[in-house]
Protein backbone atom coordinates (compact mmCIF):
# COMPACT_ATOMS: atom_id res chain seq x y z
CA UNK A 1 -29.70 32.13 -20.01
CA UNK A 2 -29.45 35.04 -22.28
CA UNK A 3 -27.07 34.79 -24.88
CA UNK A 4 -26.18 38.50 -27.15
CA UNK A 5 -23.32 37.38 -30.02
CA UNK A 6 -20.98 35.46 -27.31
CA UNK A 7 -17.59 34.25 -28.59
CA UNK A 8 -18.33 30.76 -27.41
CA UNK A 9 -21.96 30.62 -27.76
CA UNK A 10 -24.10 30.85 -30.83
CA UNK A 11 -26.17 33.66 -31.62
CA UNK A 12 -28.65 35.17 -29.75
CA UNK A 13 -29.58 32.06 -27.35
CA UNK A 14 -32.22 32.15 -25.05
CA UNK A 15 -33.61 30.01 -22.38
CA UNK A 16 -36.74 30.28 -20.50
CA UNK A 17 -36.76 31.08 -17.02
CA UNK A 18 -39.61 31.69 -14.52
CA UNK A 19 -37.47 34.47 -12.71
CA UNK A 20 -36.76 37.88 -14.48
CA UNK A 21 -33.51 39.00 -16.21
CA UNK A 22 -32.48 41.81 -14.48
CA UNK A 23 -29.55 43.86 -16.83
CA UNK A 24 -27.78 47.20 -15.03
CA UNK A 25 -26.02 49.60 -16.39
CA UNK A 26 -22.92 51.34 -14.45
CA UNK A 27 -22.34 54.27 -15.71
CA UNK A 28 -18.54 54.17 -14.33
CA UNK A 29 -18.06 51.00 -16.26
CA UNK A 30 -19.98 51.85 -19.08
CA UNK A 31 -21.56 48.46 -19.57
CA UNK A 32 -24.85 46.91 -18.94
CA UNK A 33 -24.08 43.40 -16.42
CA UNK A 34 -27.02 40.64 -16.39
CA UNK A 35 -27.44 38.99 -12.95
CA UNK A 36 -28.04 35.80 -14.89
CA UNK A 37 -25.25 35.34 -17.72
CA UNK A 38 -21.87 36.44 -17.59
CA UNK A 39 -22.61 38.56 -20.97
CA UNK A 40 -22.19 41.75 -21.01
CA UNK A 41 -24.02 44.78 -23.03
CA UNK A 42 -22.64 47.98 -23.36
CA UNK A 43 -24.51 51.49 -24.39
CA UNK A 44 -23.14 54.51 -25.02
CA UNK A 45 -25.56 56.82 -22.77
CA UNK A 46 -26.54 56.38 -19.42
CA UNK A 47 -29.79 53.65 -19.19
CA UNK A 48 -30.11 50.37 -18.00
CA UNK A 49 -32.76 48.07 -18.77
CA UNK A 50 -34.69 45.29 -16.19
CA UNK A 51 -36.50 42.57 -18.32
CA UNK A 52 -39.05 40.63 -17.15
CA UNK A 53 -38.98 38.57 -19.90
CA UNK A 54 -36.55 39.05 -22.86
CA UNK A 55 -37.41 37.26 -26.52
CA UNK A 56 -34.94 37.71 -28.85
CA UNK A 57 -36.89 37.06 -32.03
CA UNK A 58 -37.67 39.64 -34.72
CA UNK A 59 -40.61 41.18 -33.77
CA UNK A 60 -40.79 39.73 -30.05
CA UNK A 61 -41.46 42.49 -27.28
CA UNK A 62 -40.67 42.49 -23.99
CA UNK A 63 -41.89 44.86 -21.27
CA UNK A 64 -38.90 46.53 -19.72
CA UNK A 65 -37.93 48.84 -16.68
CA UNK A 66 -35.77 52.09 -18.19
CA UNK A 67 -33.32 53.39 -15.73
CA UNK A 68 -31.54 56.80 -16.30
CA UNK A 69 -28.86 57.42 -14.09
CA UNK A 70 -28.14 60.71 -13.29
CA UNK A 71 -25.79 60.03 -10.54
CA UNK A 72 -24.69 57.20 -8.12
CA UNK A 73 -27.18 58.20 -6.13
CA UNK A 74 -30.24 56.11 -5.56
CA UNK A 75 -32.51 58.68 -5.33
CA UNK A 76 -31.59 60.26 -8.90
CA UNK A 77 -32.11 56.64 -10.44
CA UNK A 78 -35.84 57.56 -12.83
CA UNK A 79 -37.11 54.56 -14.05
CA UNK A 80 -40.39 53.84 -16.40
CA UNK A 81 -41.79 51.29 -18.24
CA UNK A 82 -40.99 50.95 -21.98
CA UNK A 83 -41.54 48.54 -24.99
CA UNK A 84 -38.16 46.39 -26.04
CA UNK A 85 -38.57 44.66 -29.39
CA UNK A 86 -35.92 43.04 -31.36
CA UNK A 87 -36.16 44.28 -35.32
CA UNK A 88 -34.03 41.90 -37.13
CA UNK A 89 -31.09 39.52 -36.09
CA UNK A 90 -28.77 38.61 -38.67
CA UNK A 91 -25.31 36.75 -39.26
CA UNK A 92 -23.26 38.19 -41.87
CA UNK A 93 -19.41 37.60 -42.66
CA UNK A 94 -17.86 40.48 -40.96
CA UNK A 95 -20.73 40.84 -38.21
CA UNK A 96 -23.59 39.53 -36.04
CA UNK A 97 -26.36 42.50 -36.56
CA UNK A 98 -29.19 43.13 -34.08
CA UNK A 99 -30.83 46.00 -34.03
CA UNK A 100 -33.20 47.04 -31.23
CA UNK A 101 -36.22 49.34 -30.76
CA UNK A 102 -37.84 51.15 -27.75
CA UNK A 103 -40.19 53.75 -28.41
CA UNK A 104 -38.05 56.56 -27.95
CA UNK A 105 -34.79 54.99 -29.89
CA UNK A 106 -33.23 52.45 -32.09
CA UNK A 107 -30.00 50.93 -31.43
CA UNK A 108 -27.51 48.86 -33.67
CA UNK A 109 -25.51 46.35 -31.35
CA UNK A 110 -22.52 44.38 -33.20
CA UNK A 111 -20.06 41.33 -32.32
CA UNK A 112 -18.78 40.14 -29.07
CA UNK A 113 -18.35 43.70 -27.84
CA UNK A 114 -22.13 44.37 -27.18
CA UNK A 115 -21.42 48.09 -28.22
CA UNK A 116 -24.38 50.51 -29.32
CA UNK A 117 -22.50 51.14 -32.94
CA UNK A 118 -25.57 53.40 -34.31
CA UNK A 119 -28.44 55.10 -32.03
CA UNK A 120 -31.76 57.11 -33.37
CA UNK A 121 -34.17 58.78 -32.05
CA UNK A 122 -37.44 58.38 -33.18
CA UNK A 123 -38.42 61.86 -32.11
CA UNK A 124 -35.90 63.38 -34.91
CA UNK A 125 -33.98 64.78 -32.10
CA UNK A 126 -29.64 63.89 -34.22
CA UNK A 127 -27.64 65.03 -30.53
CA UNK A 128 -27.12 61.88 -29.03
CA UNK A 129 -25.38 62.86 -25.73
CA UNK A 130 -22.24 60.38 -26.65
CA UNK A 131 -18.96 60.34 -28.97
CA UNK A 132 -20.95 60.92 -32.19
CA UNK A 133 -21.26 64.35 -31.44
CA UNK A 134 -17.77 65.41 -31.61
CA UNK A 135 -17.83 64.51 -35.27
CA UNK A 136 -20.10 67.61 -36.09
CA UNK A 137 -17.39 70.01 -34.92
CA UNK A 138 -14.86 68.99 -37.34
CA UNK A 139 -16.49 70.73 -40.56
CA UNK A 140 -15.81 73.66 -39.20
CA UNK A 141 -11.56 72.97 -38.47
CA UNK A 142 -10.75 71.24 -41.18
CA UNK A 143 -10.27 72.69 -45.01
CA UNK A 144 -13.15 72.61 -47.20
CA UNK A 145 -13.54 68.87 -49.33
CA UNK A 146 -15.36 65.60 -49.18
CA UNK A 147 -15.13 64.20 -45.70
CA UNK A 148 -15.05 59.94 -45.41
CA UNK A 149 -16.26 57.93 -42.93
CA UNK A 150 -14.70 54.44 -42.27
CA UNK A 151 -16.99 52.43 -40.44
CA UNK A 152 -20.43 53.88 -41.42
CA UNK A 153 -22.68 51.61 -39.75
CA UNK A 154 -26.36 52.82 -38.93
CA UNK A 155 -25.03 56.12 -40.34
CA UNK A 156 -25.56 58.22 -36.27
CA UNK A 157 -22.89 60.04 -37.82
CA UNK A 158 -23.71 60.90 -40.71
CA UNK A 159 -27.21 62.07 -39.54
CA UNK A 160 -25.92 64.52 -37.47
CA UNK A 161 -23.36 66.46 -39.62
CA UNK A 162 -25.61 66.56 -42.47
CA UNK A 163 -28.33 67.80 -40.17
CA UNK A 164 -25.50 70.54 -38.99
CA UNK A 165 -23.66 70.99 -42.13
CA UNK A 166 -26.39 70.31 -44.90
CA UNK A 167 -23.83 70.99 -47.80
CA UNK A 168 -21.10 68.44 -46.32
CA UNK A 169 -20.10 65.66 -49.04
CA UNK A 170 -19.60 62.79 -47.00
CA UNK A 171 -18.81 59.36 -48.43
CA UNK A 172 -19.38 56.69 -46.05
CA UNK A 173 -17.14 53.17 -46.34
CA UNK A 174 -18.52 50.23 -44.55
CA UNK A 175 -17.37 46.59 -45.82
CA UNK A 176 -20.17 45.17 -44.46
CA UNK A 177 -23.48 45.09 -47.26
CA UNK A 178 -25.79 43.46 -45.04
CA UNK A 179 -25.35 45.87 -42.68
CA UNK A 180 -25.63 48.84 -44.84
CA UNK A 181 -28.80 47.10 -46.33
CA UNK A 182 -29.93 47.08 -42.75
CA UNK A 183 -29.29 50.62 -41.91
CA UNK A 184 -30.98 51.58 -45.20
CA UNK A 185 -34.21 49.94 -43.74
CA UNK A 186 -34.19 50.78 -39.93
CA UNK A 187 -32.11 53.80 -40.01
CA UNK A 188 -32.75 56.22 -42.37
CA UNK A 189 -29.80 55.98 -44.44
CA UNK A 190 -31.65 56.27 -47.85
CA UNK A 191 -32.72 59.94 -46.57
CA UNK A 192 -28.89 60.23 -46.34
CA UNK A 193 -28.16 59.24 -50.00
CA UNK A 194 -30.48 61.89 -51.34
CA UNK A 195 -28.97 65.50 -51.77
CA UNK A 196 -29.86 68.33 -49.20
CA UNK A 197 -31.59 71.72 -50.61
CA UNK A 198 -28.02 72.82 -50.12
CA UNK A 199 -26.20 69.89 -51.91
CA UNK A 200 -24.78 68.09 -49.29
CA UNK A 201 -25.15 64.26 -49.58
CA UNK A 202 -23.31 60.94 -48.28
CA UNK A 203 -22.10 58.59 -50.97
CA UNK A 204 -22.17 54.83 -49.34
CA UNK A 205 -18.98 52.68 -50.82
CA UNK A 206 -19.35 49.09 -49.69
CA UNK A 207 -15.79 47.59 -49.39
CA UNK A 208 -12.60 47.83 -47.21
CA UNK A 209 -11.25 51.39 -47.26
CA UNK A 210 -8.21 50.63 -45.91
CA UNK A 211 -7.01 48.36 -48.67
CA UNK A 212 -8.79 50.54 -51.43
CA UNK A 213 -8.05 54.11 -50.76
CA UNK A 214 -4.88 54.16 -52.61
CA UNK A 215 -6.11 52.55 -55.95
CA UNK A 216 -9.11 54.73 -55.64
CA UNK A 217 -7.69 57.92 -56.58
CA UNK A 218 -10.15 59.44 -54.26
CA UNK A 219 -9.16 62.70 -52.31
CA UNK A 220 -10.94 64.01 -48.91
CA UNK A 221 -10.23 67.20 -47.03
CA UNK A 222 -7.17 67.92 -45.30
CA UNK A 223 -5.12 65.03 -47.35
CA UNK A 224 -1.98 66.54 -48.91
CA UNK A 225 -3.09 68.10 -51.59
CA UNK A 226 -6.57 67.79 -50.87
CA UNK A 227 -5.61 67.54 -47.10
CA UNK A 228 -6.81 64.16 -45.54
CA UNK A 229 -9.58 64.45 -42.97
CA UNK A 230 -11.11 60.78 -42.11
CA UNK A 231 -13.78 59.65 -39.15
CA UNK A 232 -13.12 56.13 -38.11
């Protein structure tokens, strides 16, 4: 049995078993289903992953079978083999934290949920075919001021309109400082913190925007005055 941050279950349990795991993703469902727990592990873009054998200890690998789905046809399905290893696996107060790495990405998974919160690609490439890249559009409708992110995470959002809009201030809220230590090791968020050639930057504030905003004093574009523009 495979356990990934289940409600009722401890984290990350795992017990051997001389058959493989197989996980699939349906891409209608948007969720990856194990034939052998009644987990579930969703990703954001369309890839399932067979594991022969699945450790989840930092710095375990596991050989698995990549399948990209480019329709519900069986004949579409393109699968090769890839290298799965588990970076780091951590407990914090406001979030179980595993973070994944194949050779061609990295993915933050949080909570119960199973979600893909943050994605990289190793090969620089910031597009990530999902959600995150309807942030990068919103520069360019919304007035000109600092821009905040609640939520920051691995930062996938933050990489991508700095990469498109290079003198965007962003300030990024997260209440979670494990995590954002985490990101800052795995995900390139210290590249983030250090100003572009033309001046853009992202500011991380660790706390709980929600409750802080107001004593802040802190103004972002499209908020009243200042116009109030903010990415959850």
């Amino acid at each position: 049995m495979i356990s990934l941050f289940s409600a009722t279950n401890p984290l990350l349990t795992w017990s051997p078993s001389s058959s493989p795991t197989r996980i699939r993703y349906s891409q209608t469902h948007r969720r990856c289903c194990t034939s052998r727990t009644t987990n579930a592990l969703s990703f954001p873009i369309p890839f399932s992953l067979t594991c022969s054998r699945l450790t989840l200890k930092p710095n375990a690998h596991t050989t698995t079978t990549l399948q990209v789905q480019g329709s519900s046809s069986d004949s579409n399905k393109v699968e090769q083999e890839e290298e799965y290893k588990v970076l780091t696996a951590v407990k914090s107060q406001y979030n179980d934290i595993l973070i994944v790495d194949t050779p061609k990405t990295r993915m933050l998974l949080l909570d119960s949920t199973h979600n893909v919160h943050s994605l990289l690609y190793k090969d620089g490439q910031k597009w990530t075919r999902s959600y995150w890249d309807e942030f990068a559009s919103l520069p360019a409708i919304i007035p000109q001021g600092p821009v905040a992110i609640f939520g920051l995470g691995g930062g996938t959002a933050a990489h991508l309109m700095l990469d498109v809009w290079p003198s965007l201030q962003l300030e990024g809220w997260e209440i979670d400082e494990i995590l954002i230590n985490k990101a800052r090791d795995y995900f390139g968020l210290l590249d983030l913190e250090k100003q572009t050639q033309a001046g853009g930057i992202l500011h991380v504030v660790v706390g709980d925007a929600l409750c802080s905003l107001e004593d802040n004093g802190r103004k972002y574009a499209g908020e009243e005055d200042n116009d109030l523009s903010i990415l959850v």
